[in-house]
Protein backbone atom coordinates (compact mmCIF):
# COMPACT_ATOMS: atom_id res chain seq x y z
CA UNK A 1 -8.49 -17.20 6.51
CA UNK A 2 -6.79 -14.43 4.68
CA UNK A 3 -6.42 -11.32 6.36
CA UNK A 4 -4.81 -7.95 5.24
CA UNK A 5 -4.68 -5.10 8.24
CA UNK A 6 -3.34 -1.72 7.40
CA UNK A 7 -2.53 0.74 9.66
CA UNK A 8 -0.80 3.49 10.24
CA UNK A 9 -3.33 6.51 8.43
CA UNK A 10 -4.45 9.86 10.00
CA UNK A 11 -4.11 13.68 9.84
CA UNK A 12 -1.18 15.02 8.72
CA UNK A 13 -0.04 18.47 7.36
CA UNK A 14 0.82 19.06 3.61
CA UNK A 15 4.76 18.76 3.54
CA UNK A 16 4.20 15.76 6.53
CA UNK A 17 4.89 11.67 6.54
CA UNK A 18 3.56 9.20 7.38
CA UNK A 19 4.24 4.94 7.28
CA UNK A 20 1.91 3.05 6.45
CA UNK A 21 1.74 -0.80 7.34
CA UNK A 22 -0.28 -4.14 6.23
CA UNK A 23 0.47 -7.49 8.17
CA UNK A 24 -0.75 -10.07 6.19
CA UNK A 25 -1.45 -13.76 8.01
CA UNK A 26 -3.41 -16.71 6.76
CA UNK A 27 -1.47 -16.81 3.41
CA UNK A 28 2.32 -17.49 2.17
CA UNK A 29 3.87 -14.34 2.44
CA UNK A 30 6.22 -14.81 -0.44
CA UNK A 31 4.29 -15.85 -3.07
CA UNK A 32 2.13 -12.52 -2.97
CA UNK A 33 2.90 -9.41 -4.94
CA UNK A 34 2.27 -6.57 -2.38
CA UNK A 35 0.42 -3.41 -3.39
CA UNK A 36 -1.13 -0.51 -1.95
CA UNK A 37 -3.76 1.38 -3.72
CA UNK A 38 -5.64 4.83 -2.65
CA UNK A 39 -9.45 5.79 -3.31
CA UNK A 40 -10.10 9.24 -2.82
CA UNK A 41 -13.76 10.62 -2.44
CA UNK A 42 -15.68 9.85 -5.53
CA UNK A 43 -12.63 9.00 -7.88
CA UNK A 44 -11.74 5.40 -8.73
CA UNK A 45 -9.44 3.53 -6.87
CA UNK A 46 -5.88 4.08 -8.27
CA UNK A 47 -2.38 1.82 -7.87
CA UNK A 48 -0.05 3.82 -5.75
CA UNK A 49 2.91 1.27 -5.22
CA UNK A 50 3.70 -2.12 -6.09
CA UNK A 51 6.33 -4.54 -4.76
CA UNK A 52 7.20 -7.93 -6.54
CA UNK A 53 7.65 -10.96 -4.72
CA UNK A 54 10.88 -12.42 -6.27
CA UNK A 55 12.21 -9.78 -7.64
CA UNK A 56 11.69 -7.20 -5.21
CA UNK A 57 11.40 -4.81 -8.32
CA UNK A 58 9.19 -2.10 -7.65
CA UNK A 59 6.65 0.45 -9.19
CA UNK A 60 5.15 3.62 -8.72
CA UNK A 61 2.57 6.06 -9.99
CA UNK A 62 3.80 9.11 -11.24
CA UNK A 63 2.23 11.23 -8.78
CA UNK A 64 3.86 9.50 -5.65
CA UNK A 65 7.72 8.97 -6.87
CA UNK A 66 10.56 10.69 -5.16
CA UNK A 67 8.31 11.23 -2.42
CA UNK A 68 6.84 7.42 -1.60
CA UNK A 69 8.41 4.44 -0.65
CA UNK A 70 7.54 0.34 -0.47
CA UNK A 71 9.89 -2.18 0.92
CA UNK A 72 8.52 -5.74 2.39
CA UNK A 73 9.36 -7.58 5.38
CA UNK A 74 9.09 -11.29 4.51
CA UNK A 75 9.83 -12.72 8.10
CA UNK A 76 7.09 -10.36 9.49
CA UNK A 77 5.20 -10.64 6.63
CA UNK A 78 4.14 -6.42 6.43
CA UNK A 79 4.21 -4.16 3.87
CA UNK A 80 4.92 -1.18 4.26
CA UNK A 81 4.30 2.80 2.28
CA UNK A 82 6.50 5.09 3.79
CA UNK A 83 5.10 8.55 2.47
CA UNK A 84 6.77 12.10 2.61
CA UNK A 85 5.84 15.27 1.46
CA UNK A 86 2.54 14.91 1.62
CA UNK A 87 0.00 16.97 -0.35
CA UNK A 88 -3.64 17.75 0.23
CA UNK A 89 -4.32 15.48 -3.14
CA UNK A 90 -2.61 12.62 -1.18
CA UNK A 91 -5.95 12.27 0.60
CA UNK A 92 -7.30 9.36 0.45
CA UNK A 93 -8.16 5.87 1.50
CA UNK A 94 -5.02 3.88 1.20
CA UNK A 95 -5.88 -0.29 0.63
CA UNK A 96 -3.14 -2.62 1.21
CA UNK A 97 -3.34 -5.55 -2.15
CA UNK A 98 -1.89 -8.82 -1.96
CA UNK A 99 -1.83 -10.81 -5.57
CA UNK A 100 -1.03 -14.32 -5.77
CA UNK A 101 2.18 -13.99 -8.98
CA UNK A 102 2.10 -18.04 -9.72
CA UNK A 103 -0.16 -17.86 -11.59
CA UNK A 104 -2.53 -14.96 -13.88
CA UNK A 105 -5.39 -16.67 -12.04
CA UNK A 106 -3.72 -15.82 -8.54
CA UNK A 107 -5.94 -15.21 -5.74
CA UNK A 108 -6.36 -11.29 -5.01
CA UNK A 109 -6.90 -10.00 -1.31
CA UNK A 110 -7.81 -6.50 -0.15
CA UNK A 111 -7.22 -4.71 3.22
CA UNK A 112 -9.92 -2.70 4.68
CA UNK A 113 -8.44 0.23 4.43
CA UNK A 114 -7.00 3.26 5.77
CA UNK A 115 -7.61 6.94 5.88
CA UNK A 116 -4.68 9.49 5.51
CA UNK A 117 -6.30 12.95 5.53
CA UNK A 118 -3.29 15.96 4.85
CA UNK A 119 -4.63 19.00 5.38
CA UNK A 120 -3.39 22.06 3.22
């Protein structure tokens, strides 16, 4: 069974960090492209950061670069979204994404999510 568990969110001040964290288990660890995605209240769910498998090439959406981070740990198998410089539009519900890159049919998995809240 394929489990995803973030942690890591809260309440934080605008200017704040915080590190966010997903430990994966029940799948192989390095044949997932790592993600996290955010979902603020009543907007669509958006692609914050991704982190290839092989490559370790990463990606970013505008809004979050220079001030977020991804790296992977692929002994503990975590993912991790270091965030600084937080702004009240940061809020959100941050998902942790884990995409199976053999193959364009790869198996997608979702975290349950976690809420960082950054007060103004």
């Amino acid at each position: 069974q394929v489990q995803l568990v973030e942690s890591g969110g809260g309440l934080v001040q605008s200017g704040g960090s915080l590190r966010l964290s997903c430990a994966a288990s029940g799948l192989t660890f390095t044949d997932y492209s790592m993600s996290w995605y955010r979902q603020a209240s009543g907007k669509e769910r958006e692609l914050v950061a991704t982190i290839d498998d092989f490559s370790y090439r990463k990606n970013y959406t505008d809004s979050v670069k220079g001030r977020f981070t991804i790296w992977r740990d692929d002994v503990e198998r975590t993912v991790y979204l270091q965030m600084g410089s937080l702004k009240p539009q940061d809020t959100a519900v941050y998902y942790c994404h884990a995409r199976d890159s053999r193959s364009i049919w790869g198996a997608v998995y979702w975290g349950q999510g976690t809420q960082v809240t950054v007060s103004p």
